[in-house]
PDB file of N, CA and C in Angstrom:
ATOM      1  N   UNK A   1      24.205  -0.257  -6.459  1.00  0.00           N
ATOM      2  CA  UNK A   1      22.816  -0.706  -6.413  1.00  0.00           C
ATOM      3  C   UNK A   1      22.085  -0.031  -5.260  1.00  0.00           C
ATOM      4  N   UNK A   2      22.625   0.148  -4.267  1.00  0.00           N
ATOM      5  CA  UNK A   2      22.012   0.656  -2.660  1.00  0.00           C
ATOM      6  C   UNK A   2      21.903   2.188  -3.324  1.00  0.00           C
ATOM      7  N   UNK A   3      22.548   2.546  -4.089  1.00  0.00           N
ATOM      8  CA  UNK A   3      22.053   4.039  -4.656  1.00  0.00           C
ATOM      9  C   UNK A   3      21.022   4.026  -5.393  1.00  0.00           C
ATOM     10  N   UNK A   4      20.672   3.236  -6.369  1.00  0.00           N
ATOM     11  CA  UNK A   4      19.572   3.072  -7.024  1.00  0.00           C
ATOM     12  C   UNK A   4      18.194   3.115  -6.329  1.00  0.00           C
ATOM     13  N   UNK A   5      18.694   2.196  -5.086  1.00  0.00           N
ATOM     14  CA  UNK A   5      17.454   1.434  -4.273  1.00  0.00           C
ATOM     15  C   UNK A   5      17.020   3.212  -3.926  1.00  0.00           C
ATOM     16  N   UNK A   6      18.007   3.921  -3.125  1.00  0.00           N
ATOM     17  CA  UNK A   6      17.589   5.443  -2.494  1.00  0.00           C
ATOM     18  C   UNK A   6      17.175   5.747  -3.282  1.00  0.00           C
ATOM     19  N   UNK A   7      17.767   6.085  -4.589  1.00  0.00           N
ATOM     20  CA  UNK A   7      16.544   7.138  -5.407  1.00  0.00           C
ATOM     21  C   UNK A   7      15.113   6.756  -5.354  1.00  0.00           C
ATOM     22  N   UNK A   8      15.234   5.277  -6.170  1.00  0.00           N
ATOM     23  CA  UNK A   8      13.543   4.697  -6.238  1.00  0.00           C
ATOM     24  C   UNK A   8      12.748   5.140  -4.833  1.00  0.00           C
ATOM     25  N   UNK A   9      13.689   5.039  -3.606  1.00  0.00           N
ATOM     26  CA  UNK A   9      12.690   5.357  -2.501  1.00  0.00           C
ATOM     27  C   UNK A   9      12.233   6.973  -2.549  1.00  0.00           C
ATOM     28  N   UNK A  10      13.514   7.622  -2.669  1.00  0.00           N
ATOM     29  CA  UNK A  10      12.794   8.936  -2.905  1.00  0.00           C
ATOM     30  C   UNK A  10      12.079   9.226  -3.732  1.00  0.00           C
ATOM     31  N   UNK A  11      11.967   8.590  -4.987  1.00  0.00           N
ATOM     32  CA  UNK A  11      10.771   8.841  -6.066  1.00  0.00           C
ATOM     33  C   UNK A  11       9.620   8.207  -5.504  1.00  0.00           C
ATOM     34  N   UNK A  12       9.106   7.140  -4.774  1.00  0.00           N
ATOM     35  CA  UNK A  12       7.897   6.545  -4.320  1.00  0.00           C
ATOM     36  C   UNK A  12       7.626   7.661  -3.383  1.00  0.00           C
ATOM     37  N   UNK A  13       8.416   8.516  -2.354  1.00  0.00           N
ATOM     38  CA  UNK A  13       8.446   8.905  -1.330  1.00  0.00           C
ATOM     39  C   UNK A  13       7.353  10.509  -1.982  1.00  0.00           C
ATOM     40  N   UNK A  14       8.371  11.443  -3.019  1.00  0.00           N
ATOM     41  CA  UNK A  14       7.412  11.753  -3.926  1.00  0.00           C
ATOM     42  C   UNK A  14       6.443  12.120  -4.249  1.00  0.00           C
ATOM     43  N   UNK A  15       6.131  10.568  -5.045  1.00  0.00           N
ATOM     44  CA  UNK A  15       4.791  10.653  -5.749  1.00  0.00           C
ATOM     45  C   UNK A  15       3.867  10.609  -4.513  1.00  0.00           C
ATOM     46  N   UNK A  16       3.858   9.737  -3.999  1.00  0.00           N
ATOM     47  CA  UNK A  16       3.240   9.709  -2.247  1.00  0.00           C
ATOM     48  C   UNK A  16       2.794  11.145  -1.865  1.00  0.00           C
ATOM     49  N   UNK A  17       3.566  11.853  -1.475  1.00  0.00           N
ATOM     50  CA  UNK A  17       3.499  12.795  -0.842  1.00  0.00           C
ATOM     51  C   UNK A  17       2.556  13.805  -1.444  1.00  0.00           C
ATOM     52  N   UNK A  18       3.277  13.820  -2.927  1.00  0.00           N
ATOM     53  CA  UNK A  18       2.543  14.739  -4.360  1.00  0.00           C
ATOM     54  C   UNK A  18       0.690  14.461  -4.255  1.00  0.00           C
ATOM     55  N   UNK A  19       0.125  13.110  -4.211  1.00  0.00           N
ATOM     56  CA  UNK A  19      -0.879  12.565  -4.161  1.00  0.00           C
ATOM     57  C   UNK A  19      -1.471  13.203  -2.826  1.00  0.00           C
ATOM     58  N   UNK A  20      -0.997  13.258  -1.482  1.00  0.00           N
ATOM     59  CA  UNK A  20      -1.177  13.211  -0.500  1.00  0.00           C
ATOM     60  C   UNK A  20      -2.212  14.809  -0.489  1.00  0.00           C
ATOM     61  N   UNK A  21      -1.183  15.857  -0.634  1.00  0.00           N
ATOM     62  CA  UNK A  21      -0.822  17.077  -0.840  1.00  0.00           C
ATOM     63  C   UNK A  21      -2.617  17.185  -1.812  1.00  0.00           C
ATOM     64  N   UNK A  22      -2.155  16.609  -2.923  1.00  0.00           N
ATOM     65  CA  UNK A  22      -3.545  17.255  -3.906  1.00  0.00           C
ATOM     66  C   UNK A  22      -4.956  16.646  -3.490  1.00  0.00           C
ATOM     67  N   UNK A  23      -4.956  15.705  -2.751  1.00  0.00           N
ATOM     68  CA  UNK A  23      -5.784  15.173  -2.225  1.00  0.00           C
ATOM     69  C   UNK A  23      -6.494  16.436  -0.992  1.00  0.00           C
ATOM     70  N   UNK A  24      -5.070  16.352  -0.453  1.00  0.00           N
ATOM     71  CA  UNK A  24      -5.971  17.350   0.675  1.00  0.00           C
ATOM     72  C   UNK A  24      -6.229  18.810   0.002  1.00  0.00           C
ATOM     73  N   UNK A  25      -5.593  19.337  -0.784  1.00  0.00           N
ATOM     74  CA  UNK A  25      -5.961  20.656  -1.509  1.00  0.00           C
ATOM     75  C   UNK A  25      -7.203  20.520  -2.277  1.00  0.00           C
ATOM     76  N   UNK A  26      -7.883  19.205  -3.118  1.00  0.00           N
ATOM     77  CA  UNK A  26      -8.667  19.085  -3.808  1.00  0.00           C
ATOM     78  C   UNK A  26      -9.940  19.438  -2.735  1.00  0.00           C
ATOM     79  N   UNK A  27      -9.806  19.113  -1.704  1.00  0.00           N
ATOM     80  CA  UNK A  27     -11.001  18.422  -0.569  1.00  0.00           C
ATOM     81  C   UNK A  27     -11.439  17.210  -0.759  1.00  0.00           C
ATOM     82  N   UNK A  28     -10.436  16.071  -1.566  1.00  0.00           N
ATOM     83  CA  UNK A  28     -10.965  14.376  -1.607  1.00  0.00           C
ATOM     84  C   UNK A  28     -11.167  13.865  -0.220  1.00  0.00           C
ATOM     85  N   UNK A  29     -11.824  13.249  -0.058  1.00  0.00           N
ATOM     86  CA  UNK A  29     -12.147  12.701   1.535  1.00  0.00           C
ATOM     87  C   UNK A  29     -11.341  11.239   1.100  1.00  0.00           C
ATOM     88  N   UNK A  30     -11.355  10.468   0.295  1.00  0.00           N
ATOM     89  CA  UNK A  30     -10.989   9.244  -0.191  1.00  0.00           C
ATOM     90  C   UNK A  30     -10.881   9.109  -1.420  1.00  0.00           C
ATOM     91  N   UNK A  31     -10.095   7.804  -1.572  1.00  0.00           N
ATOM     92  CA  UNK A  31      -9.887   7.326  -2.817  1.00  0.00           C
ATOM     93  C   UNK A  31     -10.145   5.684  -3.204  1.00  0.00           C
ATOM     94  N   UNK A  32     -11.116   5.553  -3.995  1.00  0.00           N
ATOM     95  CA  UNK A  32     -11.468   3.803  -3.927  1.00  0.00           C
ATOM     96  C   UNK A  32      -9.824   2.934  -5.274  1.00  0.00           C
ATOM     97  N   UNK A  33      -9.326   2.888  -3.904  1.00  0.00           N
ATOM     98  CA  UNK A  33      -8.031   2.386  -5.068  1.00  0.00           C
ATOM     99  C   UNK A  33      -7.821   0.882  -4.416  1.00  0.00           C
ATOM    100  N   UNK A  34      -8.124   1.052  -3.451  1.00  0.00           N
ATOM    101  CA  UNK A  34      -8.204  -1.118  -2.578  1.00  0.00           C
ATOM    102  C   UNK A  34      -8.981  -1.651  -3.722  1.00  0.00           C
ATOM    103  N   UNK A  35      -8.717  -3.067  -3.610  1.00  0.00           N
ATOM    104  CA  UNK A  35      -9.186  -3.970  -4.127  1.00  0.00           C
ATOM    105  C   UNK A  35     -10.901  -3.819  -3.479  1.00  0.00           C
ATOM    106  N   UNK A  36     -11.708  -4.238  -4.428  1.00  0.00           N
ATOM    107  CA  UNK A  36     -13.205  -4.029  -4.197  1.00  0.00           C
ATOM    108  C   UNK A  36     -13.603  -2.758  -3.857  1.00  0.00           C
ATOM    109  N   UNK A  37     -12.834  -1.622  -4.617  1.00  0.00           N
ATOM    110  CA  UNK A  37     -13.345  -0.338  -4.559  1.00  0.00           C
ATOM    111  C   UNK A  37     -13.413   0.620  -3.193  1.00  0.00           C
ATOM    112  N   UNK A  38     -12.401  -0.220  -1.982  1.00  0.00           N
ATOM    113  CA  UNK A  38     -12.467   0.442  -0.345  1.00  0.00           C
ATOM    114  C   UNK A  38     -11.760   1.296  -0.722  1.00  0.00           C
ATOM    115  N   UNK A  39     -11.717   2.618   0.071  1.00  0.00           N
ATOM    116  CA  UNK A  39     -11.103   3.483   0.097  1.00  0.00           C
ATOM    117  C   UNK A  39     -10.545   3.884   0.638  1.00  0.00           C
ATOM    118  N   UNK A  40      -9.455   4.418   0.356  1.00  0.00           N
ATOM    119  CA  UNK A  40      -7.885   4.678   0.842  1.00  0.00           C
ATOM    120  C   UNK A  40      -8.519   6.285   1.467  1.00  0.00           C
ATOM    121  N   UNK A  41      -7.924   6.500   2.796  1.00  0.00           N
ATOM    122  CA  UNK A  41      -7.664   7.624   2.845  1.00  0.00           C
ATOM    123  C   UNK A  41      -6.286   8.427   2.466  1.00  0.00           C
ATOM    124  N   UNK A  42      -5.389   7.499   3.074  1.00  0.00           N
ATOM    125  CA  UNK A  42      -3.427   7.853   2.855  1.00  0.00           C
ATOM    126  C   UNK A  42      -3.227   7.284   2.034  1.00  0.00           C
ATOM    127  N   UNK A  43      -2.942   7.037   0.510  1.00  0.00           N
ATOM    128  CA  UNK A  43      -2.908   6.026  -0.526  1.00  0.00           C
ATOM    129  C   UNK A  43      -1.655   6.212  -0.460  1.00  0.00           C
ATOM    130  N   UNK A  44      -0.809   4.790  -0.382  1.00  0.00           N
ATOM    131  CA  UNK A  44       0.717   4.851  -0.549  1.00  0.00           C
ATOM    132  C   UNK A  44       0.463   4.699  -2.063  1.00  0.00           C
ATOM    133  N   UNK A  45       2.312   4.865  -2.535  1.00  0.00           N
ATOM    134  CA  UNK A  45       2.439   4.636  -3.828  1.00  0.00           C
ATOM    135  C   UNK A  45       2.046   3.317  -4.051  1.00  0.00           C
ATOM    136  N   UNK A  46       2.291   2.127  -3.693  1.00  0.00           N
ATOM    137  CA  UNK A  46       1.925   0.798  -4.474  1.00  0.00           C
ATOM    138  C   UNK A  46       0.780   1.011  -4.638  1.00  0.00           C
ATOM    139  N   UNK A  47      -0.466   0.899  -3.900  1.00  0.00           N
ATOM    140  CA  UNK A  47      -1.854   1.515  -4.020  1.00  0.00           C
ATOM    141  C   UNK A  47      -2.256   1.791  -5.223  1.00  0.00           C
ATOM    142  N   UNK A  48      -0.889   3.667  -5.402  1.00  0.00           N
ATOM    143  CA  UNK A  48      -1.352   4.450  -6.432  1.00  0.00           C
ATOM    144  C   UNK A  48      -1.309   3.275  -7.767  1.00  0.00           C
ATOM    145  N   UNK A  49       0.389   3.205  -7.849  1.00  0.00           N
ATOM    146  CA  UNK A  49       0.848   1.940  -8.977  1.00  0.00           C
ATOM    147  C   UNK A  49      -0.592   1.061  -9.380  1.00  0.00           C
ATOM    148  N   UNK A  50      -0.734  -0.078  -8.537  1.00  0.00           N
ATOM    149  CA  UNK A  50      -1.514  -0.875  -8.663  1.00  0.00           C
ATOM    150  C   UNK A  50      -2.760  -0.886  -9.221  1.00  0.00           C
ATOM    151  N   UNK A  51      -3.043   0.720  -9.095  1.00  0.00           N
ATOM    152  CA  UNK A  51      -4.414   0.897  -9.909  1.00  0.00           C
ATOM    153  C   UNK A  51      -4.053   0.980 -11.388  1.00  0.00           C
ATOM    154  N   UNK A  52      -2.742   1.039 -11.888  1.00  0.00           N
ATOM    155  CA  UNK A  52      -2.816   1.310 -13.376  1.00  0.00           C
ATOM    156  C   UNK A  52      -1.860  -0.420 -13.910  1.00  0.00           C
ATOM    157  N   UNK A  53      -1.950  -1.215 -13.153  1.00  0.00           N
ATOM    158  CA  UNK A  53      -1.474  -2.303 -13.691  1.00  0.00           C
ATOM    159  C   UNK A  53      -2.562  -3.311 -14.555  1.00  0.00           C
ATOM    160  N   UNK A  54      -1.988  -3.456 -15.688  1.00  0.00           N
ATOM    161  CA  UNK A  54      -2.916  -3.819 -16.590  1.00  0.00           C
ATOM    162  C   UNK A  54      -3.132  -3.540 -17.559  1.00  0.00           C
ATOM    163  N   UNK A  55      -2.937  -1.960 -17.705  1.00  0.00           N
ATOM    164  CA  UNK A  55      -3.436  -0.783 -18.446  1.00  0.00           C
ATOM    165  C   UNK A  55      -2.228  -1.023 -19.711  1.00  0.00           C
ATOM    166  N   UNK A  56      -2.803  -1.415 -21.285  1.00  0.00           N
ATOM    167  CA  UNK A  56      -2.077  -1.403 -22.138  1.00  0.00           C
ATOM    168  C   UNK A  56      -2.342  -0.773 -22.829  1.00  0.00           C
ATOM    169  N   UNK A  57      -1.351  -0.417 -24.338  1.00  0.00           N
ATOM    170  CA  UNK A  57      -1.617   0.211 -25.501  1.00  0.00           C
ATOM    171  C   UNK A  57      -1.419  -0.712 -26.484  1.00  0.00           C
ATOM    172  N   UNK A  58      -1.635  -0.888 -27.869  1.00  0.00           N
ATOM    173  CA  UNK A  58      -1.234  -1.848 -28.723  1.00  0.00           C
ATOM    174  C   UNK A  58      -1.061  -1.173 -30.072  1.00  0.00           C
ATOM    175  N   UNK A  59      -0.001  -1.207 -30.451  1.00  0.00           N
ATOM    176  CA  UNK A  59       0.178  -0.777 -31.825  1.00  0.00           C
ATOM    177  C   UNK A  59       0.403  -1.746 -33.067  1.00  0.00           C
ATOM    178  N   UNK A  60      -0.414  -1.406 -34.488  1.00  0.00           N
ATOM    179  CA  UNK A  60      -0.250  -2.235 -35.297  1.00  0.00           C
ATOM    180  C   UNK A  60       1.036  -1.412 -36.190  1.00  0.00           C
ATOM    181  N   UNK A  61       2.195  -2.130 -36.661  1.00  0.00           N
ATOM    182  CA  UNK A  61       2.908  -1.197 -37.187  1.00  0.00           C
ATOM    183  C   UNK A  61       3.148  -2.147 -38.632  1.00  0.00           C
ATOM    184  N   UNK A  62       3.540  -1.542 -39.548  1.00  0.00           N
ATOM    185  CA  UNK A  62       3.838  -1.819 -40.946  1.00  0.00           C
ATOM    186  C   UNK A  62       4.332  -1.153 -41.769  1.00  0.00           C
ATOM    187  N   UNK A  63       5.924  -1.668 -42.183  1.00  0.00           N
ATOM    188  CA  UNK A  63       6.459  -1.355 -42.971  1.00  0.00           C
ATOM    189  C   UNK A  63       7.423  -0.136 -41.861  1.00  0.00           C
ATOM    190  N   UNK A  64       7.434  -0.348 -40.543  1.00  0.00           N
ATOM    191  CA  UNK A  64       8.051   0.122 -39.983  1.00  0.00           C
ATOM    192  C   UNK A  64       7.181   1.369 -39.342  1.00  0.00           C
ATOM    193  N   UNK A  65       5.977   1.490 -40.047  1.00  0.00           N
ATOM    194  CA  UNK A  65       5.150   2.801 -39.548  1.00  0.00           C
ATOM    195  C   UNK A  65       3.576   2.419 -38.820  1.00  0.00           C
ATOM    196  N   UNK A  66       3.460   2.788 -37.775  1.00  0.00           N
ATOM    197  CA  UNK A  66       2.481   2.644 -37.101  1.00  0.00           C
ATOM    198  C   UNK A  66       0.782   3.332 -37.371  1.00  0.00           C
ATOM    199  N   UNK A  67       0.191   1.883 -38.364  1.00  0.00           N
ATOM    200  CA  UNK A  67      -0.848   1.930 -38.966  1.00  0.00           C
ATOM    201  C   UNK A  67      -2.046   1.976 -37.720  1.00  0.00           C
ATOM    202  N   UNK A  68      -2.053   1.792 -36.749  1.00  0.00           N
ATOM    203  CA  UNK A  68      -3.525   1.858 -35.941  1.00  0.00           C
ATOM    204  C   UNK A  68      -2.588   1.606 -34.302  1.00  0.00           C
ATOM    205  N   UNK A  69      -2.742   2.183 -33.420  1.00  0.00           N
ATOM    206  CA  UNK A  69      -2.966   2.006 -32.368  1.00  0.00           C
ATOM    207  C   UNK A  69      -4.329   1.711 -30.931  1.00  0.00           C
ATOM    208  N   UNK A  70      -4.330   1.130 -30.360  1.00  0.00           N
ATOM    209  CA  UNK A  70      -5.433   0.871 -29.250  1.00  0.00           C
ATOM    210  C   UNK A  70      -4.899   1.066 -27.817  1.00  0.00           C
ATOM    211  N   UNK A  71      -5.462   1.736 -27.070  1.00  0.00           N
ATOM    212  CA  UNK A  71      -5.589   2.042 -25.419  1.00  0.00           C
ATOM    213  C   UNK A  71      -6.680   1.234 -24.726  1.00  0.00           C
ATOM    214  N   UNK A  72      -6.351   0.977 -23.868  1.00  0.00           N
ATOM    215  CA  UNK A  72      -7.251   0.617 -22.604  1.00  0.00           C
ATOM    216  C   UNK A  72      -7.874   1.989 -22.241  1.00  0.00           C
ATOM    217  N   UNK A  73      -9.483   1.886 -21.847  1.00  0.00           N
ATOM    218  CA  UNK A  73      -9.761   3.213 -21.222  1.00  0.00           C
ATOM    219  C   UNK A  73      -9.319   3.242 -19.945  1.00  0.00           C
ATOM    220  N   UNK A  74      -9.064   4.552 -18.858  1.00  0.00           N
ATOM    221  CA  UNK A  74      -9.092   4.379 -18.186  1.00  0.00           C
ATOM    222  C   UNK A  74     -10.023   4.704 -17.450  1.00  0.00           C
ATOM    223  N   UNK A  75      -9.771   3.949 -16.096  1.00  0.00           N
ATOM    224  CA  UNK A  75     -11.391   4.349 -15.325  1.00  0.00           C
ATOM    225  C   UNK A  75     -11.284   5.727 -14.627  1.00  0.00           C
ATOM    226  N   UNK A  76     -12.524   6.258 -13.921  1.00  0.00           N
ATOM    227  CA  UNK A  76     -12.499   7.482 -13.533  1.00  0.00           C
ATOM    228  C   UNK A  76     -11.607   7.413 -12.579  1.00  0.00           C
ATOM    229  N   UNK A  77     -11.175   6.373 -11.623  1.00  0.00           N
ATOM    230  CA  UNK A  77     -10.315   6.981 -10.722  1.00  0.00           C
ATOM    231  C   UNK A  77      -8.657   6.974 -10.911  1.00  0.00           C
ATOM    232  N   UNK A  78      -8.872   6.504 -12.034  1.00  0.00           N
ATOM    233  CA  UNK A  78      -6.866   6.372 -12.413  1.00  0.00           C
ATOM    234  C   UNK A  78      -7.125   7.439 -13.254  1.00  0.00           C
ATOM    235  N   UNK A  79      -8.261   8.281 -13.519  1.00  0.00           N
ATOM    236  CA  UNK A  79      -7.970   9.957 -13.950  1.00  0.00           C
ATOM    237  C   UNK A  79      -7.826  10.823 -12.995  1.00  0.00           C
ATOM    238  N   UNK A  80      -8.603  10.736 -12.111  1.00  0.00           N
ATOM    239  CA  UNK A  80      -8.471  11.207 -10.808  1.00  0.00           C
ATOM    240  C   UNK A  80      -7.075  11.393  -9.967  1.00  0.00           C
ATOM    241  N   UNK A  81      -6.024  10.638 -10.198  1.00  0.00           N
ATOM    242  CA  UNK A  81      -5.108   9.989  -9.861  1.00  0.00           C
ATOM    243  C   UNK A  81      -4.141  11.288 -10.688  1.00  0.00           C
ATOM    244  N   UNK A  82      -4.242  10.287 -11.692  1.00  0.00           N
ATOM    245  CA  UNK A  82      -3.453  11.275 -12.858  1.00  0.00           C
ATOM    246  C   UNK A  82      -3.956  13.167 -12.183  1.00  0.00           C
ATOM    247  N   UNK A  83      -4.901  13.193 -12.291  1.00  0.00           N
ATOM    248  CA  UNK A  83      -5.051  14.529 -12.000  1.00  0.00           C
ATOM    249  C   UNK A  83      -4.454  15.225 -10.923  1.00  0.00           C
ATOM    250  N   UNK A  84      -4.729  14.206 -10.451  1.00  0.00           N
ATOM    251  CA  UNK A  84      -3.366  14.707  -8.732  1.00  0.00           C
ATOM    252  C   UNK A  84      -2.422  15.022  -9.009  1.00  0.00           C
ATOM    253  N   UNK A  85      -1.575  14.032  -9.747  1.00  0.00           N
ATOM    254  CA  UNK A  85      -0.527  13.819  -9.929  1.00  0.00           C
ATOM    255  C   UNK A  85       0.544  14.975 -11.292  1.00  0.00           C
ATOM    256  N   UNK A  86      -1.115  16.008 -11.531  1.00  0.00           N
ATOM    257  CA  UNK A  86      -0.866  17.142 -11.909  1.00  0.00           C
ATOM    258  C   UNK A  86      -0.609  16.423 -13.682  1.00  0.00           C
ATOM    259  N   UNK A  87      -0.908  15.442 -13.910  1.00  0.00           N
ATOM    260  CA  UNK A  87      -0.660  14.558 -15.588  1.00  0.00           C
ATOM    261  C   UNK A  87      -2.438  14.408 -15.957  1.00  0.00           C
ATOM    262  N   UNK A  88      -2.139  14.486 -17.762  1.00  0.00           N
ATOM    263  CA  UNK A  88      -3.397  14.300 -18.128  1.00  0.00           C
ATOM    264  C   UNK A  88      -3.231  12.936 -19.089  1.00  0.00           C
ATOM    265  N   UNK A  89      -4.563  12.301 -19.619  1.00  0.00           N
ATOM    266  CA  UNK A  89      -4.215  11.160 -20.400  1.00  0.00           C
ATOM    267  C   UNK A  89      -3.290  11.220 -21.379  1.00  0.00           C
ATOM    268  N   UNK A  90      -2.717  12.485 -22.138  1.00  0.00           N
ATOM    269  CA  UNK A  90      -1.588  12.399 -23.057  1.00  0.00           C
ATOM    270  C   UNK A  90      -0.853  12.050 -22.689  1.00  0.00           C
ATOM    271  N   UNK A  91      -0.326  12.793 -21.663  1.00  0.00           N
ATOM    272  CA  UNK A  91       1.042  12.528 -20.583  1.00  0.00           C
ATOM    273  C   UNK A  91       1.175  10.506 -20.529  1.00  0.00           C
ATOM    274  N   UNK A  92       0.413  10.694 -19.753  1.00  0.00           N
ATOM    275  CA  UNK A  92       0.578   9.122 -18.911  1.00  0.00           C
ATOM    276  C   UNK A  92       0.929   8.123 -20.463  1.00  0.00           C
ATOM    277  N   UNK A  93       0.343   8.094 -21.703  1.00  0.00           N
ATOM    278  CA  UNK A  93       0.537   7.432 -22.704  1.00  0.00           C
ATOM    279  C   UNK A  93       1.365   7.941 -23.704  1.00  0.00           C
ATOM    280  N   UNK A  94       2.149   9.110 -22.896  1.00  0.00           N
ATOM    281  CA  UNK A  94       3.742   9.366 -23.727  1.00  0.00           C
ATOM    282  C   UNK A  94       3.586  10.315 -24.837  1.00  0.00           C
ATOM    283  N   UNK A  95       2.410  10.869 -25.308  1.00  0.00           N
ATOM    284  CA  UNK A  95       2.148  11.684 -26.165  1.00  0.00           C
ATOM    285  C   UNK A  95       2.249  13.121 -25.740  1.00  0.00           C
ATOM    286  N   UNK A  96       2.381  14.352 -26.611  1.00  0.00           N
ATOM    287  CA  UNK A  96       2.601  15.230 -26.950  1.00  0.00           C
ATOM    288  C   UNK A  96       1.704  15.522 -27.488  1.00  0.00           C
ATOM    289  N   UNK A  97       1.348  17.213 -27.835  1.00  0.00           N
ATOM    290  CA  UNK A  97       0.327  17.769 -29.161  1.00  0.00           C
ATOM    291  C   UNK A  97       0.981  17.345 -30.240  1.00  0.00           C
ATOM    292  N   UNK A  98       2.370  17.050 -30.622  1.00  0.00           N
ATOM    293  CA  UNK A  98       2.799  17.287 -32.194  1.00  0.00           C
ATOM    294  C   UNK A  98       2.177  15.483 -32.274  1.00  0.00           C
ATOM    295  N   UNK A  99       2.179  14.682 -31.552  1.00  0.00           N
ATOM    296  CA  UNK A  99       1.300  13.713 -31.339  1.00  0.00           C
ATOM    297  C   UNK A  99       0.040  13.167 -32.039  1.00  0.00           C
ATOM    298  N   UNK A 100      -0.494  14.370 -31.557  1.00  0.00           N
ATOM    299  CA  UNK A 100      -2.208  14.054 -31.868  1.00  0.00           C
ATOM    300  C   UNK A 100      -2.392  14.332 -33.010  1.00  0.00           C
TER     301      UNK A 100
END
């Protein structure tokens, strides 16, 4: 388990850093990811996380085959995010071109 725990830290450690990095390459001065839209200058990962909690998809399926699906939009700054993070909305919702 204490191995598990290390990886997860090195993956938060990471994405962190990954964010950090494109932030300062982008020229972002901030990021409104606090609660009531304050803005982060150093956004840790929970931060990052926390902005996409919530965020669902819903599929209607029948007969075993998936007749309609629905997304949450996301807002501009959990694209923003994603964009850092070098992912676009396909990515983040598991899709592919053979997908679309």
């Amino acid at each position: 388990i204490m191995f598990l725990f290390f990886v997860a830290l090195i993956i938060q450690g990471i994405i962190k850093r990954k964010v950090r990095l494109a932030i300062k390459k982008e020229g972002i001065q901030s990021l409104p990811i606090y609660p009531e839209y304050r803005k982060s200058f150093y956004p840790t990962t929970s931060k990052i996380f926390y902005n996409f909690d919530g965020i669902s998809s819903y599929k209607i399926i029948e007969s075993g085959k998936v007749i309609k699906e629905f997304k949450d939009s996301l807002s501009s700054t959990q694209k923003i995010i994603l964009n850092l993070l070098g992912m676009d909305e396909n990515q983040y919702w598991g899709m592919d071109a053979a997908d679309m």
